[in-house]
Protein backbone atom coordinates (compact mmCIF):
# COMPACT_ATOMS: atom_id res chain seq x y z
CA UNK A 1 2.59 5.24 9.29
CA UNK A 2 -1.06 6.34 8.58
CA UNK A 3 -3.82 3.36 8.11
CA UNK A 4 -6.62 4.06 5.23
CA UNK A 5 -9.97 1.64 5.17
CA UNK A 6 -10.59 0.13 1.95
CA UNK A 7 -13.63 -1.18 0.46
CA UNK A 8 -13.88 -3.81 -2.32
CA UNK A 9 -16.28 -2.39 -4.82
CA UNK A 10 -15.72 -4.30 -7.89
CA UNK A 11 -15.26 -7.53 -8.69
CA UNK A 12 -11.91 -9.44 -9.86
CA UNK A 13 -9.47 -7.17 -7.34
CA UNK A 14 -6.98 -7.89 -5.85
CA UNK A 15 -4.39 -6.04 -2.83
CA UNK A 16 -2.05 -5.27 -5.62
CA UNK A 17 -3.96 -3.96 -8.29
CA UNK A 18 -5.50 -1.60 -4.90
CA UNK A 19 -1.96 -0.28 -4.03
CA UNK A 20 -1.39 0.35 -8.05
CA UNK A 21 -4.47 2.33 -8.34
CA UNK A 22 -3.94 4.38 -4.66
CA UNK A 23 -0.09 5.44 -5.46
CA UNK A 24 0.19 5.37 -9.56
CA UNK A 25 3.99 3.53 -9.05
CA UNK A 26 5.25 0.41 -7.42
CA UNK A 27 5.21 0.54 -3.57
CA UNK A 28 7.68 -2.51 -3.26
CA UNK A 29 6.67 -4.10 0.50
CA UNK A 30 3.17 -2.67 0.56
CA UNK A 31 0.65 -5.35 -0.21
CA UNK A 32 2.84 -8.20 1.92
CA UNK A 33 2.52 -4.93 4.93
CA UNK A 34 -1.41 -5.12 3.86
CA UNK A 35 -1.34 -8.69 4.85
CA UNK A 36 0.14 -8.79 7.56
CA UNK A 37 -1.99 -5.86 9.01
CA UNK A 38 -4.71 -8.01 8.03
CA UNK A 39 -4.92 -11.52 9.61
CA UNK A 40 -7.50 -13.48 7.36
CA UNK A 41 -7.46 -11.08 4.34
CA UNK A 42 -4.96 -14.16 2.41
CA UNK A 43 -7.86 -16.41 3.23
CA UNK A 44 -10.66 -14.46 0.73
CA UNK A 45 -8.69 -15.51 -2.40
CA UNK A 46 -6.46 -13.75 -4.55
CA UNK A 47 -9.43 -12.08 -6.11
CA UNK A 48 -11.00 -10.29 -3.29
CA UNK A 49 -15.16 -10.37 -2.97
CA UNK A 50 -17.10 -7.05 -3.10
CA UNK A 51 -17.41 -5.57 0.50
CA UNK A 52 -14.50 -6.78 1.99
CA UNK A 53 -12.70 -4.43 3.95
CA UNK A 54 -9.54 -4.10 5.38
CA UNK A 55 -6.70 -1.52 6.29
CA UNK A 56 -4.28 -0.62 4.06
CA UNK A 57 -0.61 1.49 5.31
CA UNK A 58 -0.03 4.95 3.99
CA UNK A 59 4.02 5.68 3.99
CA UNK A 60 4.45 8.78 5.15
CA UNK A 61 7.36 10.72 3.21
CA UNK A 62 10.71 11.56 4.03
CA UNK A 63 12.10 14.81 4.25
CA UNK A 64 14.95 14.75 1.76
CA UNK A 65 17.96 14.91 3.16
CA UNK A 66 20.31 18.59 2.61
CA UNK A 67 23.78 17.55 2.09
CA UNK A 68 26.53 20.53 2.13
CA UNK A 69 27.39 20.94 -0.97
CA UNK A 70 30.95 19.89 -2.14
CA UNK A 71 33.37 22.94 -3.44
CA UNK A 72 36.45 21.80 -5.31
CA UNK A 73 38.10 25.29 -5.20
């Protein structure tokens, strides 16, 4: 998993609404992995104060998977 610093550079934002602008879809597990990577981040508030910074986890992708393809006849 890659880490990416983040700056707060506006006011009223929080972890989630930083995940939602980085990816453009839901990354279901990624702000409670932000927290955790983070000890003392929950402590600022749920609205986060300009110039905080913390590291946020990149998932790296998966290769899809090649399944054989099924032939019937």
């Amino acid at each position: 998993m890659i880490v990416e610093p983040v700056t707060v550079e506006g006011e009223f934002i929080t972890v989630s609404l930083i995940v939602w602008r980085r990816f453009r879809r839901p990354m279901p597990g990624l702000v409670e992995q932000t927290y955790d990577m983070n000890p003392g981040l929950g402590e600022l508030g749920a609205f986060l104060p300009v110039g905080a910074t913390f590291d946020m986890p990149v998932p790296v992708p998966r290769e899809p998977a090649i399944l054989d393809p099924i032939r019937l006849w």
